[in-house]
Structure formats: C-alpha cells, structure tokens
Protein backbone atom coordinates (compact mmCIF):
# COMPACT_ATOMS: atom_id res chain seq x y z
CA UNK A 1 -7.91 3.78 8.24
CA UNK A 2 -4.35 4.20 8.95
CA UNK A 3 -2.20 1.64 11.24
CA UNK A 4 1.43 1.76 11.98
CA UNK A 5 3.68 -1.42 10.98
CA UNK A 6 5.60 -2.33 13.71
CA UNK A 7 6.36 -6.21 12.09
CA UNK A 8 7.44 -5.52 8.74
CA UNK A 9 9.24 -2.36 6.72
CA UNK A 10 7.48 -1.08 4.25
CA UNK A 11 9.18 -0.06 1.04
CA UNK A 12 9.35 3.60 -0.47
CA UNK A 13 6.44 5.24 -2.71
CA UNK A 14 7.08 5.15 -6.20
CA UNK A 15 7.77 9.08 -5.77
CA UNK A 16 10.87 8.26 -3.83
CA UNK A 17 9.78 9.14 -0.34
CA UNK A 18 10.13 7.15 2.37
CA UNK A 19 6.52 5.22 3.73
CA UNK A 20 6.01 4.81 7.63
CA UNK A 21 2.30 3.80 7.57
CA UNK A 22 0.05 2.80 4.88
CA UNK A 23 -3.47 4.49 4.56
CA UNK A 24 -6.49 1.96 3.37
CA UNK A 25 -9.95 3.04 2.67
CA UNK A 26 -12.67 0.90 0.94
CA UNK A 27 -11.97 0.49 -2.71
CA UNK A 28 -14.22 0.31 -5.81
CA UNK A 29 -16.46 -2.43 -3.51
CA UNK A 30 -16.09 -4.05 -0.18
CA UNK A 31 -13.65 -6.57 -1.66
CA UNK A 32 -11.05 -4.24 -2.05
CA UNK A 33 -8.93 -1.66 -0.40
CA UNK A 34 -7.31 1.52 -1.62
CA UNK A 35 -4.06 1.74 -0.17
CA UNK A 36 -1.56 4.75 0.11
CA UNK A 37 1.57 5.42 1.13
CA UNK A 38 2.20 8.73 1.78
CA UNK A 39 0.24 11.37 0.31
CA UNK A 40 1.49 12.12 -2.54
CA UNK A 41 -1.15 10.70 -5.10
CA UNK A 42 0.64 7.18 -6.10
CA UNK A 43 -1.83 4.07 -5.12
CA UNK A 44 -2.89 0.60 -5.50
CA UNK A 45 -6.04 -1.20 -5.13
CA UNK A 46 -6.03 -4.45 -3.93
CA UNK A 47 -8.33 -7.52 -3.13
CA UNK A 48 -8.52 -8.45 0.71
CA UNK A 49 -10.15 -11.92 1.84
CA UNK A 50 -13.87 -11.11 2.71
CA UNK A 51 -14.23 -14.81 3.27
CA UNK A 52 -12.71 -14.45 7.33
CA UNK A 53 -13.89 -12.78 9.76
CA UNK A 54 -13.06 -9.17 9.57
CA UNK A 55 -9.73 -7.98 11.42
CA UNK A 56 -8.45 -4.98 10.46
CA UNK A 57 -4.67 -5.99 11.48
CA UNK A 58 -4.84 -8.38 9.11
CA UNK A 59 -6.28 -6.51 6.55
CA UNK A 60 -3.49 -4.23 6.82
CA UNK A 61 -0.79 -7.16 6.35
CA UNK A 62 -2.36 -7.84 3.34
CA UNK A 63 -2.00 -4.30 2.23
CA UNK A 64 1.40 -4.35 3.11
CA UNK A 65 2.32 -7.39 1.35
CA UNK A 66 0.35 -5.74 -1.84
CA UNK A 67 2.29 -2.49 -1.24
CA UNK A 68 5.76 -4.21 -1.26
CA UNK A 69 4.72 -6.04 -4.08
CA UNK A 70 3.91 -3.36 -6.41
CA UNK A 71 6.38 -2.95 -8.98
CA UNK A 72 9.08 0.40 -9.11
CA UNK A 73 10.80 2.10 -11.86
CA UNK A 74 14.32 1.97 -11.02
CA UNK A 75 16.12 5.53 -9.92
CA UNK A 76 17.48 5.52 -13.51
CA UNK A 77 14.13 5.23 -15.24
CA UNK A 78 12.26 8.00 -13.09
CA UNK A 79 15.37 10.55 -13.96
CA UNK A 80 14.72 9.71 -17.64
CA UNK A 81 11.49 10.59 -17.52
CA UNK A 82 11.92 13.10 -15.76
C-alpha cells in the first residue's frame, strides 16, 4: 500500500535520499506493518493498533510517526563507515 503525506514531512532514508511516500505492507503478522521509504532496502517494522476499526489513513500516520522516529547515523558516521 502506498499513500502520499500531504500533513506531515517525512524525514530522509537512512541511505540519504530524500522520502516522498512511505510504502507499508503486512509485517511478520497482522499487527504489524513493514514500512519503506524509498526503495532502496532500509526498513522498519512496526506495531499498528488492531484494536480500532481499520482505516488505512491512519494506519499510515502511524507509520509515519514510526518512520520519523527511527533513529539515523549522523552524515559523519555513514562517511566513516563508508
């Protein structure tokens, strides 16, 4: 499932590319959500709220809010590995 975020910015990938939509499909159960930003292989998994009623717009906010929350290596870190 992908849906554009017209509400909220999302931040870059990990890679360093710039993220215009994020793309969700079911995770390891129906609890929780792979989510990607753009292609390149870097991905969370995170839990979604199966306890109300299922709307994918707000399943999507949650994946945003898990996708901004994910932590980064700084620019300095990813050069010195690198």
């Amino acid at each position: 499932m992908t849906l554009s975020n017209p509400n909220r910015a999302l931040k870059p990938c990990p890679c360093g590319k710039p993220v215009e939509r994020l793309y969700m499909t079911e995770g390891s159960t129906f609890r929780w959500r792979y989510v990607e930003g753009c292609g390149c292989g870097w991905m969370i998994e995170t839990r979604i709220d199966t306890m109300r009623p299922k709307d994918s717009a707000v399943d999507y906010q949650e994946c945003v809010e898990a996708w901004n929350e994910m932590p980064r290596a700084s620019v300095g870190d990813r050069l010195n590995r690198e």
